[in-house]
N, C-alpha and C. Protein backbone atom coordinates (compact mmCIF):
# COMPACT_ATOMS: atom_id res chain seq x y z
N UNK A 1 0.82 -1.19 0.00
CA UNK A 1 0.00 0.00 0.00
C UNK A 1 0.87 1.27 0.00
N UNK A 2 1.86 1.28 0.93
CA UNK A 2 2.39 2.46 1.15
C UNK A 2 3.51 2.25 -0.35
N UNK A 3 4.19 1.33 -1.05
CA UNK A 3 4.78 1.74 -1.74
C UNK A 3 4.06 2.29 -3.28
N UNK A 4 2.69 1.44 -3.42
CA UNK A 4 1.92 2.25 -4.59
C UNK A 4 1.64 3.92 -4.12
N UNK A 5 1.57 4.19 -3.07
CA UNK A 5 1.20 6.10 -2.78
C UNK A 5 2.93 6.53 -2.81
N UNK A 6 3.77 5.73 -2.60
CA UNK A 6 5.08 6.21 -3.17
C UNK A 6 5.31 6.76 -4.72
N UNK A 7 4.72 5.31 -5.35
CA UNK A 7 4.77 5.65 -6.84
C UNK A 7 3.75 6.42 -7.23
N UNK A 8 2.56 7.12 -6.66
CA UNK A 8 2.10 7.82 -7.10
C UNK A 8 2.77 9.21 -6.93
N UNK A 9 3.31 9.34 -5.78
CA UNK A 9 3.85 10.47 -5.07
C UNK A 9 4.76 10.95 -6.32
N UNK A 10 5.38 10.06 -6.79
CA UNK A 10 6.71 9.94 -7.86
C UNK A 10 6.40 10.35 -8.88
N UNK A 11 4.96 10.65 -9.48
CA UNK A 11 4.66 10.52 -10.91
C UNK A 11 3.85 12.24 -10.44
N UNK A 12 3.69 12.57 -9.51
CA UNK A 12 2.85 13.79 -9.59
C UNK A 12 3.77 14.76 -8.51
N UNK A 13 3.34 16.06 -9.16
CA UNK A 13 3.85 17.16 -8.52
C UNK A 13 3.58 17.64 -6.80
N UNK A 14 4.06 18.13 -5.86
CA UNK A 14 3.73 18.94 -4.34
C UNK A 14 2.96 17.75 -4.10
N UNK A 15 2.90 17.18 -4.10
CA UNK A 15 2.25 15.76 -3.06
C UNK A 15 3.34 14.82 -2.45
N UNK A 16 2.73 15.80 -0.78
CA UNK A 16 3.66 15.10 0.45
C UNK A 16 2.48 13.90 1.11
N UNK A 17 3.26 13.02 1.67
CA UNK A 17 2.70 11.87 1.78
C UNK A 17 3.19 11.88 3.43
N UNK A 18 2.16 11.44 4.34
CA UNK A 18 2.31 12.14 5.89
C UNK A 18 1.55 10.54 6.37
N UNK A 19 2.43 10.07 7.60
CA UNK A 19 1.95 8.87 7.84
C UNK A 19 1.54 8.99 9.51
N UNK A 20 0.68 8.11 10.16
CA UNK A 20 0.61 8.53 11.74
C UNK A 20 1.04 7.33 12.66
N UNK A 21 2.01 7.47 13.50
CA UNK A 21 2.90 6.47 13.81
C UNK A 21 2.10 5.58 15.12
N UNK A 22 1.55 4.50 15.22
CA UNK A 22 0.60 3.55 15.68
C UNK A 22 -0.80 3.89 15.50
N UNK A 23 -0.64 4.47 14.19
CA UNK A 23 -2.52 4.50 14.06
C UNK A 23 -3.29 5.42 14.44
N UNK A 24 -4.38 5.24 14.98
CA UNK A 24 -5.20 6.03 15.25
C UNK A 24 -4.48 6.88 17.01
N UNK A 25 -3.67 5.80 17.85
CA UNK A 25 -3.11 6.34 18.58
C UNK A 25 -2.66 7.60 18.06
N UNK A 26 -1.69 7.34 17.07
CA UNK A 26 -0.86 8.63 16.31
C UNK A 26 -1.36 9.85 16.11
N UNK A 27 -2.14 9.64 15.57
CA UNK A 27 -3.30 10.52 15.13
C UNK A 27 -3.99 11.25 16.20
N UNK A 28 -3.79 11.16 16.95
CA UNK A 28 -4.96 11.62 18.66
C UNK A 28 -3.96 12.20 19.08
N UNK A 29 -2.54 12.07 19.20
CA UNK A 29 -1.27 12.44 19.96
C UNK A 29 -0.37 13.61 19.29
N UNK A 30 -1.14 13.40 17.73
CA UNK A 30 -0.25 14.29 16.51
C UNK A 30 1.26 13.69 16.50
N UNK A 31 1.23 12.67 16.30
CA UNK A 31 2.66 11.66 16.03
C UNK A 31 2.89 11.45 14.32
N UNK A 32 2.92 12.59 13.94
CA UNK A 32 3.16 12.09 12.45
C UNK A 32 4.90 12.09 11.92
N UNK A 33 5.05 11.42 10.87
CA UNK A 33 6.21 11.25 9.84
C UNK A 33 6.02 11.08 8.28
N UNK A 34 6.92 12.14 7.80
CA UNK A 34 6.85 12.01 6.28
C UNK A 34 7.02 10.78 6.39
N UNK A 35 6.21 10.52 4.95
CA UNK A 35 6.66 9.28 4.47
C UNK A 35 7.26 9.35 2.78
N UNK A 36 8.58 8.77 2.67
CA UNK A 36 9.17 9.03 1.73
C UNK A 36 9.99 7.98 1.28
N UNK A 37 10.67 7.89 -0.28
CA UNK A 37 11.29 6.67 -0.58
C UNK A 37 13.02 6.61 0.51
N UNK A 38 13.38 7.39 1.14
CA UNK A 38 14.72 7.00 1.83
C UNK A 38 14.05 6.54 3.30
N UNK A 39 13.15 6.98 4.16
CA UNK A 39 12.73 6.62 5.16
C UNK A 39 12.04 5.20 5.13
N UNK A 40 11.43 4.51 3.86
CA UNK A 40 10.55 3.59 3.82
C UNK A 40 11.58 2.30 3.34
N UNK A 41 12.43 2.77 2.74
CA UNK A 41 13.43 2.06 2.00
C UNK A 41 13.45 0.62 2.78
N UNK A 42 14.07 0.67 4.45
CA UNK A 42 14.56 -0.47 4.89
C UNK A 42 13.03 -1.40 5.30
N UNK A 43 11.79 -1.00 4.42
CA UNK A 43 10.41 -1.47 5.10
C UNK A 43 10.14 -2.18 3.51
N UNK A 44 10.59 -1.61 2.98
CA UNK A 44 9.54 -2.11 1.22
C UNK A 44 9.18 -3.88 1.52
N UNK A 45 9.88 -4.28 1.76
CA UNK A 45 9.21 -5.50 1.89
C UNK A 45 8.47 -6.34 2.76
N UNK A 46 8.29 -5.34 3.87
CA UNK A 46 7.75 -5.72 5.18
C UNK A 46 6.10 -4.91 5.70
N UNK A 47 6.13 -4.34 4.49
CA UNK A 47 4.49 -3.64 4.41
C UNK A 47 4.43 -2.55 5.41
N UNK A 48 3.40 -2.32 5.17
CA UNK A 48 3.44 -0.34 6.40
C UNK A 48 3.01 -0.86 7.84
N UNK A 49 2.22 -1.82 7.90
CA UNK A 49 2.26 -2.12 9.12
C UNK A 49 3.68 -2.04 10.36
N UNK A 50 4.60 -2.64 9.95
CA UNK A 50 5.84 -2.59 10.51
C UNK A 50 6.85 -1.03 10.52
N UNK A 51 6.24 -0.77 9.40
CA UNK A 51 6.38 1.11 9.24
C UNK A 51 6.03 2.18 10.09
N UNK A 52 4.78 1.96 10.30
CA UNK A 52 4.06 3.06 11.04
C UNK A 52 3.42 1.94 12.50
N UNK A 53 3.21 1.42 12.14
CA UNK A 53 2.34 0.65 13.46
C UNK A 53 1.55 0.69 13.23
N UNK A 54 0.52 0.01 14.38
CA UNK A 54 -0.85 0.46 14.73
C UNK A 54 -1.37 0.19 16.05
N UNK A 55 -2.45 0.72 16.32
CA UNK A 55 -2.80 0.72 17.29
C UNK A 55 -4.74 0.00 17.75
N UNK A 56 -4.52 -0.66 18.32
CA UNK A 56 -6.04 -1.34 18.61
C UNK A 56 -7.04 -0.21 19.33
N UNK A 57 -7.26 0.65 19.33
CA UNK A 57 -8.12 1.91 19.79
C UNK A 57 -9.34 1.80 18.81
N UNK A 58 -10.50 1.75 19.56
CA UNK A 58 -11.63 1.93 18.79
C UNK A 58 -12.10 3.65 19.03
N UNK A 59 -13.01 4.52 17.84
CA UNK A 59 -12.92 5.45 17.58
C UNK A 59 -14.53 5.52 18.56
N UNK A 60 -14.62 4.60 18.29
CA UNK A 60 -16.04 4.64 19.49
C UNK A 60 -16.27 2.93 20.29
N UNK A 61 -17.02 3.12 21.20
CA UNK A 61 -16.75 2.13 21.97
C UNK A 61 -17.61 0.70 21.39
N UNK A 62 -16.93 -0.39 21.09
CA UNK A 62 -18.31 -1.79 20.10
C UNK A 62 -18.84 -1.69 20.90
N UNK A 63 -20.17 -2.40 20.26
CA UNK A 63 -21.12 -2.33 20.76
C UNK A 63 -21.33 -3.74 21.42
N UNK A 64 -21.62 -4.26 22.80
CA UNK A 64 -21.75 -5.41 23.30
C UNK A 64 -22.89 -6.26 23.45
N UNK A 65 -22.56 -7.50 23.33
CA UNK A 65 -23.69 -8.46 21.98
C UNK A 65 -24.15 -9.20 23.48
């Protein structure tokens, strides 16, 4: 995933590509990092998961069955 928005990044102009480091955690904390072909480099084959993380946080609470 993250290396196809690389190659898109590559083929088009001012498009920065901004990743949030464990997810939605990240995102709540403002934990971001460019994401770019020298930073991603030692990941290409290990998918973005291992890149950025993630985090098990629900955005609202499930609902219990």
């Amino acid at each position: 995933m993250i290396d196809g928005l690389l190659r898109f990044q590559a083929s088009r102009k001012n498009v920065q590509l901004i990743g949030f480091i464990n997810g939605l955690k990240g995102l709540m904390e403002e934990n971001v990092v460019e994401i770019n072909e020298e930073s991603f480099k030692p990941f290409r084959n290990l998918g973005g998961f291992d890149y950025l993380g993630r985090s098990h946080d629900y955005l609202r609470t499930p609902v219990e069955q």
